[in-house]
PDB file of N, CA and C in Angstrom:
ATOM      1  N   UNK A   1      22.241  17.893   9.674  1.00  0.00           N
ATOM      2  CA  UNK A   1      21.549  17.598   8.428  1.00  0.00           C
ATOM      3  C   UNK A   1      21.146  16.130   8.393  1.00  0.00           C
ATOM      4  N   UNK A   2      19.924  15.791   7.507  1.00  0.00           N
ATOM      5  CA  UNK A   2      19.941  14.376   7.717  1.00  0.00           C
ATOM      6  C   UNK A   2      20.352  13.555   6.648  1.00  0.00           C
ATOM      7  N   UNK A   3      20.630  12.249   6.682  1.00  0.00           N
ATOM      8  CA  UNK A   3      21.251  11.434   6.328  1.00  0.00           C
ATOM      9  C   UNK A   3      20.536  11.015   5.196  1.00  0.00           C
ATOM     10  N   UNK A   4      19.337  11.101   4.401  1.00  0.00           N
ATOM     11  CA  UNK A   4      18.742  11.051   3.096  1.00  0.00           C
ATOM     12  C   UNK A   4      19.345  11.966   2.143  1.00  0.00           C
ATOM     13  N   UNK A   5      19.787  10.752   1.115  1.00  0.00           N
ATOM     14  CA  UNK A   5      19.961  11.831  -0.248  1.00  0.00           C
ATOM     15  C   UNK A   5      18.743  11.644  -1.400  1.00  0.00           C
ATOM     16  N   UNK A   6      18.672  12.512  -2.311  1.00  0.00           N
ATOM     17  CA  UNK A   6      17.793  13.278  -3.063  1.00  0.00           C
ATOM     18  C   UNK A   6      16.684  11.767  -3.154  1.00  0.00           C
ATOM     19  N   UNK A   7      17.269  11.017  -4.016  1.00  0.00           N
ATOM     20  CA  UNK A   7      15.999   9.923  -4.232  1.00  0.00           C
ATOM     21  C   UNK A   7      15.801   9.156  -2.921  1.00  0.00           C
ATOM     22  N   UNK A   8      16.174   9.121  -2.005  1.00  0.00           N
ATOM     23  CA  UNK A   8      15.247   8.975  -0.580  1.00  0.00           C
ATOM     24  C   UNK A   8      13.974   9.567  -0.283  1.00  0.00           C
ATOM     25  N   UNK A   9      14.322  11.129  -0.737  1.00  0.00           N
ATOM     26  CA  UNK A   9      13.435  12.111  -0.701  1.00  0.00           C
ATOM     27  C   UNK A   9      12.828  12.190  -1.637  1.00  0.00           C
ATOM     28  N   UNK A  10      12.668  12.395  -2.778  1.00  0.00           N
ATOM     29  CA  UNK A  10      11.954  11.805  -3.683  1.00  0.00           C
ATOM     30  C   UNK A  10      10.801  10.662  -3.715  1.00  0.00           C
ATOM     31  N   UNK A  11      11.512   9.533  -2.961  1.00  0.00           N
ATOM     32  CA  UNK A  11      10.660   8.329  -3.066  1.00  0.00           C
ATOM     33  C   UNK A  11       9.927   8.738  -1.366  1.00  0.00           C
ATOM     34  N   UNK A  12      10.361   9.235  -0.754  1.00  0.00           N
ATOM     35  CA  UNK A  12       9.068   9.444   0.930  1.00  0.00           C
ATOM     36  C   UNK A  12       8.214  10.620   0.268  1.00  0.00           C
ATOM     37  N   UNK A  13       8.567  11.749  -0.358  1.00  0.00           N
ATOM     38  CA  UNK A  13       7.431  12.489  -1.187  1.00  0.00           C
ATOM     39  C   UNK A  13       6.331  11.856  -1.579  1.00  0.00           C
ATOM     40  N   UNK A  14       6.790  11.051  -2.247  1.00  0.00           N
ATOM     41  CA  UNK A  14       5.742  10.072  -3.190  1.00  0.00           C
ATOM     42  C   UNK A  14       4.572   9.468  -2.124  1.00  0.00           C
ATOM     43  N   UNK A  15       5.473   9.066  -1.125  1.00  0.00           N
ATOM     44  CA  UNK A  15       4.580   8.007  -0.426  1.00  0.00           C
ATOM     45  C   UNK A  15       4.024   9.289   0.448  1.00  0.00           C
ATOM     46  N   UNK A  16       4.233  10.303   1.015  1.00  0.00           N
ATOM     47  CA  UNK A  16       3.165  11.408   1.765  1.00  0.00           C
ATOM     48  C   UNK A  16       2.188  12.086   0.613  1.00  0.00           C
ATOM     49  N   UNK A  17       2.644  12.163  -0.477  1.00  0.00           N
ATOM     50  CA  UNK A  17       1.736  12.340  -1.529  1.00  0.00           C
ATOM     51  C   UNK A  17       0.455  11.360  -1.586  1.00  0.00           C
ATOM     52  N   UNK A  18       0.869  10.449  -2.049  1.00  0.00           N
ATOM     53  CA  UNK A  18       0.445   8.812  -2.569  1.00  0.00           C
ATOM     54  C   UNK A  18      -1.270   9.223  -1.206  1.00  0.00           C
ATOM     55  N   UNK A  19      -0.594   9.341   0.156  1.00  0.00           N
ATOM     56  CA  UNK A  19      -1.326   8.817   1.676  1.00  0.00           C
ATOM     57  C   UNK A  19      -1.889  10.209   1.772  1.00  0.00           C
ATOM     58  N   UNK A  20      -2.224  11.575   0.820  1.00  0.00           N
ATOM     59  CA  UNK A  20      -2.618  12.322   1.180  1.00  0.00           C
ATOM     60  C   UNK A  20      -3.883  12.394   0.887  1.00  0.00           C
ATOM     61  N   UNK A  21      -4.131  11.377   0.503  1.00  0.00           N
ATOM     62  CA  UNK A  21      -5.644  11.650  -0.854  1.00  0.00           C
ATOM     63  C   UNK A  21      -6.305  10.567   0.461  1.00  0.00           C
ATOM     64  N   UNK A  22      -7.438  11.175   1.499  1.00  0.00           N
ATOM     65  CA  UNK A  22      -8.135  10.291   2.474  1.00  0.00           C
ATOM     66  C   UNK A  22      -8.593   9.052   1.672  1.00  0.00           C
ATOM     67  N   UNK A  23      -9.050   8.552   0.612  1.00  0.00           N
ATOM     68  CA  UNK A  23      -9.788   7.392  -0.048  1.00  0.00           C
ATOM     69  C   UNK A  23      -8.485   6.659  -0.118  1.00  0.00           C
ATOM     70  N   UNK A  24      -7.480   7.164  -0.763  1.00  0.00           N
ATOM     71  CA  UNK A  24      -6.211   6.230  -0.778  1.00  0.00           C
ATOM     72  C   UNK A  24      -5.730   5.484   0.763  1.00  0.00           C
ATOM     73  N   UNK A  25      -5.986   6.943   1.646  1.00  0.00           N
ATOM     74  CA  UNK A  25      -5.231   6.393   3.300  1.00  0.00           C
ATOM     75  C   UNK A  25      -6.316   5.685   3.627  1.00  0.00           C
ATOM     76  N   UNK A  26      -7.526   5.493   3.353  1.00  0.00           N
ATOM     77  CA  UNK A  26      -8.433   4.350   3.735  1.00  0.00           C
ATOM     78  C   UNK A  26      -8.340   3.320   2.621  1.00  0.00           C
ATOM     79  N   UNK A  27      -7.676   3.106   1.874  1.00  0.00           N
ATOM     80  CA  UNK A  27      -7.662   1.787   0.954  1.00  0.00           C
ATOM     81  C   UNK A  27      -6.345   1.353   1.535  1.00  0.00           C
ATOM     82  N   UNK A  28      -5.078   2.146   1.851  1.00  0.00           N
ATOM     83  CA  UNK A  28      -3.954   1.864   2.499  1.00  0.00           C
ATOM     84  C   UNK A  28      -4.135   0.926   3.991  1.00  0.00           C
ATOM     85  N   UNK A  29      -5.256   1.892   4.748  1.00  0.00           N
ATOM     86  CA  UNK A  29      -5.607   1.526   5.906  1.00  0.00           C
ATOM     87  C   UNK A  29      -6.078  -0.484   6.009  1.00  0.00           C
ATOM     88  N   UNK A  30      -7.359  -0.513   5.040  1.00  0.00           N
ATOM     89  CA  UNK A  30      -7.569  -1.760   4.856  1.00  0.00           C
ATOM     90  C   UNK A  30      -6.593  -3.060   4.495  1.00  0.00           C
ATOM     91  N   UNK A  31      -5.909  -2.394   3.245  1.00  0.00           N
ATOM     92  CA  UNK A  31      -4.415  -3.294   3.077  1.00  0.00           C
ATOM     93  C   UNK A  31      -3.808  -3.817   4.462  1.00  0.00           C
ATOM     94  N   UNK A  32      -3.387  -2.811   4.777  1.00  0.00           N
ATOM     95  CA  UNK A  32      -2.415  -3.247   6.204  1.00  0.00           C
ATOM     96  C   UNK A  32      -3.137  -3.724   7.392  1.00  0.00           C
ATOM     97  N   UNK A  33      -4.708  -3.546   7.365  1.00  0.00           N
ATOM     98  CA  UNK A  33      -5.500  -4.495   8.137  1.00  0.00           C
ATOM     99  C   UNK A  33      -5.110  -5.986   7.487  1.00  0.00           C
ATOM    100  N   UNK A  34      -5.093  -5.809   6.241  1.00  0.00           N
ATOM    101  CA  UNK A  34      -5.448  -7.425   5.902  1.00  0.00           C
ATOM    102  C   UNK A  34      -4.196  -8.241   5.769  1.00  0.00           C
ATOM    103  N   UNK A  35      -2.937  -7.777   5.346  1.00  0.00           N
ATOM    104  CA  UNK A  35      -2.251  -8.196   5.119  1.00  0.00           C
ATOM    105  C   UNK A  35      -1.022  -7.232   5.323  1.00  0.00           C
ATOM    106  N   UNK A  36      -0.817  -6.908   6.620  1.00  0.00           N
ATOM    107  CA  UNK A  36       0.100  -5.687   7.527  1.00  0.00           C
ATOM    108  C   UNK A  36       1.046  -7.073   8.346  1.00  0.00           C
ATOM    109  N   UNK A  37       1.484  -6.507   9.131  1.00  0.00           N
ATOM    110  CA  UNK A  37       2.089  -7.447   9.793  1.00  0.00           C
ATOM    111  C   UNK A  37       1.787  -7.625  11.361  1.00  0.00           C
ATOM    112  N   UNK A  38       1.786  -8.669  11.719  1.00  0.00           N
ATOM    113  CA  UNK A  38       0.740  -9.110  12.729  1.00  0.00           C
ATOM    114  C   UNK A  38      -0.147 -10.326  12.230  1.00  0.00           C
ATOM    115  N   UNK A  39      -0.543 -10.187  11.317  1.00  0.00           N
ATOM    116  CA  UNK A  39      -1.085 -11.537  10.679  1.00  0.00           C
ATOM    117  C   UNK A  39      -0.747 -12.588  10.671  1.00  0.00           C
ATOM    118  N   UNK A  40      -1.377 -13.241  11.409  1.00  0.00           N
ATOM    119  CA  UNK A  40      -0.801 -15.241  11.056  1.00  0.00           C
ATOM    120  C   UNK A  40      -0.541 -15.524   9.909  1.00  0.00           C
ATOM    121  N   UNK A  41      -0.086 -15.865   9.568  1.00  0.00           N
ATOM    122  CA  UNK A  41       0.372 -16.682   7.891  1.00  0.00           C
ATOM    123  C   UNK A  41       0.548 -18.228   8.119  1.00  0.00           C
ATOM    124  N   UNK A  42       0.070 -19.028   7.677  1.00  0.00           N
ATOM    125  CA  UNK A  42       0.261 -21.012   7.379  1.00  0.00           C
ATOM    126  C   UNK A  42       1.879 -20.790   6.714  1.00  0.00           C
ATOM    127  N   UNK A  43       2.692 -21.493   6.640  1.00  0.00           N
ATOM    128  CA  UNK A  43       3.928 -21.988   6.138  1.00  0.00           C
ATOM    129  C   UNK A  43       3.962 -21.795   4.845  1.00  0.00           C
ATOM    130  N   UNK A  44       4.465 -21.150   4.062  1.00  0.00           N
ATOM    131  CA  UNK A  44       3.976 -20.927   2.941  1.00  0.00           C
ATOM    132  C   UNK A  44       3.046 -19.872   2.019  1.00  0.00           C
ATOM    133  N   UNK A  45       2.652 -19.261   3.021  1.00  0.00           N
ATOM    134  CA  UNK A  45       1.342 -18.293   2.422  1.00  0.00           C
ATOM    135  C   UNK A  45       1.912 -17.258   2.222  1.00  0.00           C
ATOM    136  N   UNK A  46       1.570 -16.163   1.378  1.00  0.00           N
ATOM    137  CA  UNK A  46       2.076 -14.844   1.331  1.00  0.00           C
ATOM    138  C   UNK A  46       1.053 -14.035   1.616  1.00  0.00           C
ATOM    139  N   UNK A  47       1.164 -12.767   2.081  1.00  0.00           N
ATOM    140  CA  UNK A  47       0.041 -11.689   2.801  1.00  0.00           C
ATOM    141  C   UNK A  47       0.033 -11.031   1.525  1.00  0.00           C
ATOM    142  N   UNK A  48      -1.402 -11.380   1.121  1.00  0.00           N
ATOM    143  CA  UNK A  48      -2.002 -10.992   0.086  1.00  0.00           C
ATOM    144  C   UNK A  48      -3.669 -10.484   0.412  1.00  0.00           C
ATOM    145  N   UNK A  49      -4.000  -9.405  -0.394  1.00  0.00           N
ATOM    146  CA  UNK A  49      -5.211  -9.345  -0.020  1.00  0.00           C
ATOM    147  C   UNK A  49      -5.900  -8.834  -1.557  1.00  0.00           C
ATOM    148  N   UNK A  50      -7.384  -9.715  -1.779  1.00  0.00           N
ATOM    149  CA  UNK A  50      -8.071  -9.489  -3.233  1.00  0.00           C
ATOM    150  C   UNK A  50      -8.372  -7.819  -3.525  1.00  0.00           C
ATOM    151  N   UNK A  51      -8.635  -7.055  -4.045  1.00  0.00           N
ATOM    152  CA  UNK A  51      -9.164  -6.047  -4.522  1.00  0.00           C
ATOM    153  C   UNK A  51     -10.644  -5.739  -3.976  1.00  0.00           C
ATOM    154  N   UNK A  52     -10.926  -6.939  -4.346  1.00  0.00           N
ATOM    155  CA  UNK A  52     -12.757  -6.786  -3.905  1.00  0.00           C
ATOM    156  C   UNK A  52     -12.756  -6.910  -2.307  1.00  0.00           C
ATOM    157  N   UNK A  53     -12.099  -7.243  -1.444  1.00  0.00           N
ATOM    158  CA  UNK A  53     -11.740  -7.505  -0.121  1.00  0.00           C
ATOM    159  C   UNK A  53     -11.459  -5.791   0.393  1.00  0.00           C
ATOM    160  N   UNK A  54     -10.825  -5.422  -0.549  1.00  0.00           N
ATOM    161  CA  UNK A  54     -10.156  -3.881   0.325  1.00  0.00           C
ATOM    162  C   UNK A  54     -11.323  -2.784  -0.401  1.00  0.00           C
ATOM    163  N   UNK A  55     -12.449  -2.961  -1.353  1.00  0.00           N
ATOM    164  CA  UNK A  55     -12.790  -1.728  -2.157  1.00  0.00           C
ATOM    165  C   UNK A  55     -14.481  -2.624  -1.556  1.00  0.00           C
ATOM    166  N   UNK A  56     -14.287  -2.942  -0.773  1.00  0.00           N
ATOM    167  CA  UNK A  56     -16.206  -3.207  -0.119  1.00  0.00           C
ATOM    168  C   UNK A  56     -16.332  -2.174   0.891  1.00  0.00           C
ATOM    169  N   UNK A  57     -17.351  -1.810   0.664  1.00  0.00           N
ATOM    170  CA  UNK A  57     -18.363  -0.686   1.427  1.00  0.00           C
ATOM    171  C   UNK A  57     -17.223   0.596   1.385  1.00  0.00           C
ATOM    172  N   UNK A  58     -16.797   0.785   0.427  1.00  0.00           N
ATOM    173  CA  UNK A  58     -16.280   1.963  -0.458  1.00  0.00           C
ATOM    174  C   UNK A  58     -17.350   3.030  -0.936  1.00  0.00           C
ATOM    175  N   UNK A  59     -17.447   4.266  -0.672  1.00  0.00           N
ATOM    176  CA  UNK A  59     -18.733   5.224  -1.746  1.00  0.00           C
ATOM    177  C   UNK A  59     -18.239   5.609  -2.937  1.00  0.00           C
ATOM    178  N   UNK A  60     -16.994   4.711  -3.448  1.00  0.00           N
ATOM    179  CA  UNK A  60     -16.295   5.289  -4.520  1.00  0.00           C
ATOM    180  C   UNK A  60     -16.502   3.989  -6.046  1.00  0.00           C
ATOM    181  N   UNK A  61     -15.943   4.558  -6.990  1.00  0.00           N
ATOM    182  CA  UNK A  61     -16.220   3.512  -7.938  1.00  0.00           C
ATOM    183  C   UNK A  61     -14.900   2.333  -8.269  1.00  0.00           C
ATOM    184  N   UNK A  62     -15.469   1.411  -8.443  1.00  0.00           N
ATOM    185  CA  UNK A  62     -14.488   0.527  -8.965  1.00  0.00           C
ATOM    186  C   UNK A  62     -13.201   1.059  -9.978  1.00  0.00           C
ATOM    187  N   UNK A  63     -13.621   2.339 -10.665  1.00  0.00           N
ATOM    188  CA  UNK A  63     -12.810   2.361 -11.512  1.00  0.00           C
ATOM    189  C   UNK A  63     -11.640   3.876 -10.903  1.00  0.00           C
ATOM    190  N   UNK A  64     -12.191   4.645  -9.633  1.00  0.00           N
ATOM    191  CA  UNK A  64     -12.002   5.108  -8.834  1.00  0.00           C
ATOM    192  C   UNK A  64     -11.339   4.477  -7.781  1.00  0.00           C
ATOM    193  N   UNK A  65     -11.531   2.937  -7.235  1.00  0.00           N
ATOM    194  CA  UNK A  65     -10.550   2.217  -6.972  1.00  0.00           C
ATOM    195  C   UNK A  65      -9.032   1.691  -7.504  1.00  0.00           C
ATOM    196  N   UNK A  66      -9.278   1.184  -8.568  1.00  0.00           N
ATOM    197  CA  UNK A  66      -8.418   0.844  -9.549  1.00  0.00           C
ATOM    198  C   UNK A  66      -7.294   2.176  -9.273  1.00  0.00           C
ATOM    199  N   UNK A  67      -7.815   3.190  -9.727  1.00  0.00           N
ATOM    200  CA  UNK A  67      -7.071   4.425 -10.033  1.00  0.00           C
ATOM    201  C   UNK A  67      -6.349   4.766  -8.545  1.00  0.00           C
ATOM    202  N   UNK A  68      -6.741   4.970  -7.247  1.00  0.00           N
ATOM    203  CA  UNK A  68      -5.845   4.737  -6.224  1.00  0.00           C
ATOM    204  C   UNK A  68      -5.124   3.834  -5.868  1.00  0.00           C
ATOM    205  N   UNK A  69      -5.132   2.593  -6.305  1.00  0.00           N
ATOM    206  CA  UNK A  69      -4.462   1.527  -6.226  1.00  0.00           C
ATOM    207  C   UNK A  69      -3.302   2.057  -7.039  1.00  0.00           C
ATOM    208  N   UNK A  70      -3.397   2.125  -8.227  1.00  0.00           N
ATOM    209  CA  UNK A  70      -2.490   2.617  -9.309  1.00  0.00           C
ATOM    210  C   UNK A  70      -1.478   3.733  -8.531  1.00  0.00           C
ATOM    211  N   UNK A  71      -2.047   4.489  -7.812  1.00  0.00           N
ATOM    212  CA  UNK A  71      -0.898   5.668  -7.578  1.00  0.00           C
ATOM    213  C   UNK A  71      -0.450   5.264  -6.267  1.00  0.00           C
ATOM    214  N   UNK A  72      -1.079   3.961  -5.110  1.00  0.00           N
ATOM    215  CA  UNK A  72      -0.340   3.572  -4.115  1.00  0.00           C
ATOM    216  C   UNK A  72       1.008   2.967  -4.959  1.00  0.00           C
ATOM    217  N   UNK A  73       0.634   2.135  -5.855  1.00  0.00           N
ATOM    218  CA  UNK A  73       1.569   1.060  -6.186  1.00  0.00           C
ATOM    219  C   UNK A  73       2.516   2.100  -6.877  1.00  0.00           C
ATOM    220  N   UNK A  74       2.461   3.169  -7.775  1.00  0.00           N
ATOM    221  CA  UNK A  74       3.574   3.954  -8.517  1.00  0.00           C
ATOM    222  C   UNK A  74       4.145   4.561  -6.990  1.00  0.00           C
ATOM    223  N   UNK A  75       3.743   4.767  -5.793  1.00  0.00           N
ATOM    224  CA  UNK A  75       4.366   5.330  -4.791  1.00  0.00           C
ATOM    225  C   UNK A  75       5.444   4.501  -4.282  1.00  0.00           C
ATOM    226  N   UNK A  76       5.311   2.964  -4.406  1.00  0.00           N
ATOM    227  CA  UNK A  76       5.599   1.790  -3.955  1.00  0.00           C
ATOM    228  C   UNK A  76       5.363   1.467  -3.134  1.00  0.00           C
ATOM    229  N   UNK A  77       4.684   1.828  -2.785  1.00  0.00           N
ATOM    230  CA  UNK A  77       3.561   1.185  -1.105  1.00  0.00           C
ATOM    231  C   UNK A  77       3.163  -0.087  -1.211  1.00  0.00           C
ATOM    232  N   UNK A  78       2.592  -0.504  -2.338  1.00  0.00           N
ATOM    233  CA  UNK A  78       1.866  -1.553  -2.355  1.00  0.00           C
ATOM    234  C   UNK A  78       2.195  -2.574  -3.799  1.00  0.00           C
ATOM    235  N   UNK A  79       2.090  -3.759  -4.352  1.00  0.00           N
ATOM    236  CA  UNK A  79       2.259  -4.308  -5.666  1.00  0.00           C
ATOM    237  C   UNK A  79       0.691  -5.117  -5.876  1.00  0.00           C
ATOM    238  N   UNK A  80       0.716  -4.867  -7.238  1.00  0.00           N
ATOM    239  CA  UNK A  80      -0.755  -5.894  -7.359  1.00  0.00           C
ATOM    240  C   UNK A  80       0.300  -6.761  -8.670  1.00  0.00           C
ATOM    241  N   UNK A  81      -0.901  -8.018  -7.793  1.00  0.00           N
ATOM    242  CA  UNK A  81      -0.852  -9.072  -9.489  1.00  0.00           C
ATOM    243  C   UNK A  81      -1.977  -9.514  -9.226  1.00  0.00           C
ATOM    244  N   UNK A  82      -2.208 -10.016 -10.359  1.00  0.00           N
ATOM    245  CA  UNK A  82      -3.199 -10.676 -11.367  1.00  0.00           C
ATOM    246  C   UNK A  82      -3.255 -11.941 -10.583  1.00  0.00           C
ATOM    247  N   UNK A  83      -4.282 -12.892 -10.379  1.00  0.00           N
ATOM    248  CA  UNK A  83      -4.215 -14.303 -10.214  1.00  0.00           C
ATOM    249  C   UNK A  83      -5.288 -14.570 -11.136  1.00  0.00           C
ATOM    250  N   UNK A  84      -5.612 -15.016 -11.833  1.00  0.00           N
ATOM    251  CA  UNK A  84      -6.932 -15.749 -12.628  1.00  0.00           C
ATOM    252  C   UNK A  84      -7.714 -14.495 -13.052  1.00  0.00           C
ATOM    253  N   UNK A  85      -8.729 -14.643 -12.492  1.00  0.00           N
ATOM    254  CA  UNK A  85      -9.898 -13.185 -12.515  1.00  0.00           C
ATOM    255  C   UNK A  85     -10.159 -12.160 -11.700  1.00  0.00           C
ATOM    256  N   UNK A  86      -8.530 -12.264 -10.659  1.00  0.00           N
ATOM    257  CA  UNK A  86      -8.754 -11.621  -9.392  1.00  0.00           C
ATOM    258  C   UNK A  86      -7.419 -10.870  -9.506  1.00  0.00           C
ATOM    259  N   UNK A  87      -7.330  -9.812  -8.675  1.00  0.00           N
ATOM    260  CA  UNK A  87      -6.366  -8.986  -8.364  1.00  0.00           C
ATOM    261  C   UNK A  87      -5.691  -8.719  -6.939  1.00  0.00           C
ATOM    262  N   UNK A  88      -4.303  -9.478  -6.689  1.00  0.00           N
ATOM    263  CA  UNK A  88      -4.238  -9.211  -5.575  1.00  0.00           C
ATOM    264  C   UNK A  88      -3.285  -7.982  -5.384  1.00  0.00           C
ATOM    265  N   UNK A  89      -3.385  -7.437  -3.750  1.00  0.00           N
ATOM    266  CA  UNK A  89      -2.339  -6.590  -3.559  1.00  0.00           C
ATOM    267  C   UNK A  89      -1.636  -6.497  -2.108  1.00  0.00           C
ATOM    268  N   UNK A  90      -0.053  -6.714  -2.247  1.00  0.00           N
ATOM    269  CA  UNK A  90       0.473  -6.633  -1.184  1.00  0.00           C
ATOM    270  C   UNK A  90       1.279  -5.441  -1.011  1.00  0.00           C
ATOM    271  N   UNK A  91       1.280  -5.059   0.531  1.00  0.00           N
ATOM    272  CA  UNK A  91       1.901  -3.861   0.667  1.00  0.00           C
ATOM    273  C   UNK A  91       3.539  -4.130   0.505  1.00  0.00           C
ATOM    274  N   UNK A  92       4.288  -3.140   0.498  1.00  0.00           N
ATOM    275  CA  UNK A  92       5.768  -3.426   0.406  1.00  0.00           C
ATOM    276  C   UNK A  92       6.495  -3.011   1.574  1.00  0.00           C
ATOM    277  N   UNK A  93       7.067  -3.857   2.199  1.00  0.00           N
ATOM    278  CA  UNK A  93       7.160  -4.205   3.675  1.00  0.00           C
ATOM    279  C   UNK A  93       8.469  -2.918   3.829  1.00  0.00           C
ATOM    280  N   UNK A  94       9.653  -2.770   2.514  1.00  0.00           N
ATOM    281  CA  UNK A  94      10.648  -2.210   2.544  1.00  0.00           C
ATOM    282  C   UNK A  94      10.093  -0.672   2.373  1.00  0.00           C
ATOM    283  N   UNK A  95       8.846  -0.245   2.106  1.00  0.00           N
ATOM    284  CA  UNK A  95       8.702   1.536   1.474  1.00  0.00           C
ATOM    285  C   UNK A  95       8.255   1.189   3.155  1.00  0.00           C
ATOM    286  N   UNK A  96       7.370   0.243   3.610  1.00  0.00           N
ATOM    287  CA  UNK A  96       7.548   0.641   4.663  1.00  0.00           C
ATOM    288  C   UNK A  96       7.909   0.756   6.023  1.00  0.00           C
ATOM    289  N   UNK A  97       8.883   0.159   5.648  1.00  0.00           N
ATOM    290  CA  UNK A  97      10.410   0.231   7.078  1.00  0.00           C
ATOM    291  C   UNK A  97      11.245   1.836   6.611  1.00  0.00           C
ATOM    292  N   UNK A  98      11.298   1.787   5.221  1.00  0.00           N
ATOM    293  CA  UNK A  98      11.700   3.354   5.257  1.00  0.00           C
ATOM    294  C   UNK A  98      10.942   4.660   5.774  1.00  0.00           C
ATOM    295  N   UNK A  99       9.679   4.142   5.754  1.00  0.00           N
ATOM    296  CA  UNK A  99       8.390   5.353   6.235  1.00  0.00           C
ATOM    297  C   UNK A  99       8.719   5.470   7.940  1.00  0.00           C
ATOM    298  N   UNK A 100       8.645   3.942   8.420  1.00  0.00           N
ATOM    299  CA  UNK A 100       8.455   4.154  10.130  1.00  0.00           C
ATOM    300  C   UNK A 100       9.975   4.965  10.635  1.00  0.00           C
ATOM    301  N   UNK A 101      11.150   4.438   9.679  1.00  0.00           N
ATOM    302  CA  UNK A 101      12.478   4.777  10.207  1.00  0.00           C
ATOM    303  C   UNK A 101      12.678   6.080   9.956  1.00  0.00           C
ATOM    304  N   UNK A 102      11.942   6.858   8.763  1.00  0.00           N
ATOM    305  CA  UNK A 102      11.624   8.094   9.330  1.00  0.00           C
ATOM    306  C   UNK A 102      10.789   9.120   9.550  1.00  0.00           C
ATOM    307  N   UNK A 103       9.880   8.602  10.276  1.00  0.00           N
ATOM    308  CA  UNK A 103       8.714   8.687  11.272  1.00  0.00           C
ATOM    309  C   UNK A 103       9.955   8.999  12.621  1.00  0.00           C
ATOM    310  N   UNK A 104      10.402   7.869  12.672  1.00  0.00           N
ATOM    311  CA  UNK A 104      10.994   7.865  14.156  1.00  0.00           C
ATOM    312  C   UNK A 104      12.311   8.812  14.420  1.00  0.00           C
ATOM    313  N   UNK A 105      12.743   9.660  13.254  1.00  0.00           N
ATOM    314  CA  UNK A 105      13.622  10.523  13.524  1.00  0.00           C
ATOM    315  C   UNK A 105      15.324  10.029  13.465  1.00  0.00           C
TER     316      UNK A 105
END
């Protein structure tokens, strides 16, 4: 049997849910292009990436964006904040070390 109890399972539901909707796994996809790991970072910087950065050359609407963002981040895949007039969003490094660790069995 494996070693996840109920809200383990619960919360990896979410996130195969969350990654089932293709517009989401291509807004996911871009995130972790931009700010995945592998990225250089300066001393100090955090891997952040704007909204308008991940939802260009999208056939979907801004407000159709918004709304997948919304159900990555309730999955916990990802967090947005606010900076000024901009919206950033970083993925969450811990939903996904739990995803690859069980990916890998």
């Amino acid at each position: 049997m494996s070693n996840y109890d109920e809200q383990d399972l619960e919360r990896l539901a979410a996130i195969f849910k969350a990654l089932s909707n293709p517009s989401r796994l291509r807004i996911f996809l871009r995130l972790r292009a931009c700010c995945g790991p592998g990225r250089i970072l300066l001393p100090g910087e955090e891997a952040n990436c704007c909204v308008g950065e991940v939802s260009q050359d999208l056939t979907i609407s801004p407000s159709t964006v918004s709304h997948h963002l919304k159900e990555l981040r309730q999955a916990g895949l990802i967090s947005v904040r606010r900076k000024g007039q901009k919206s950033e969003c970083r993925l969450n490094q811990e939903a996904l070390a739990q995803l690859a660790q069980f990916l890998k069995g």
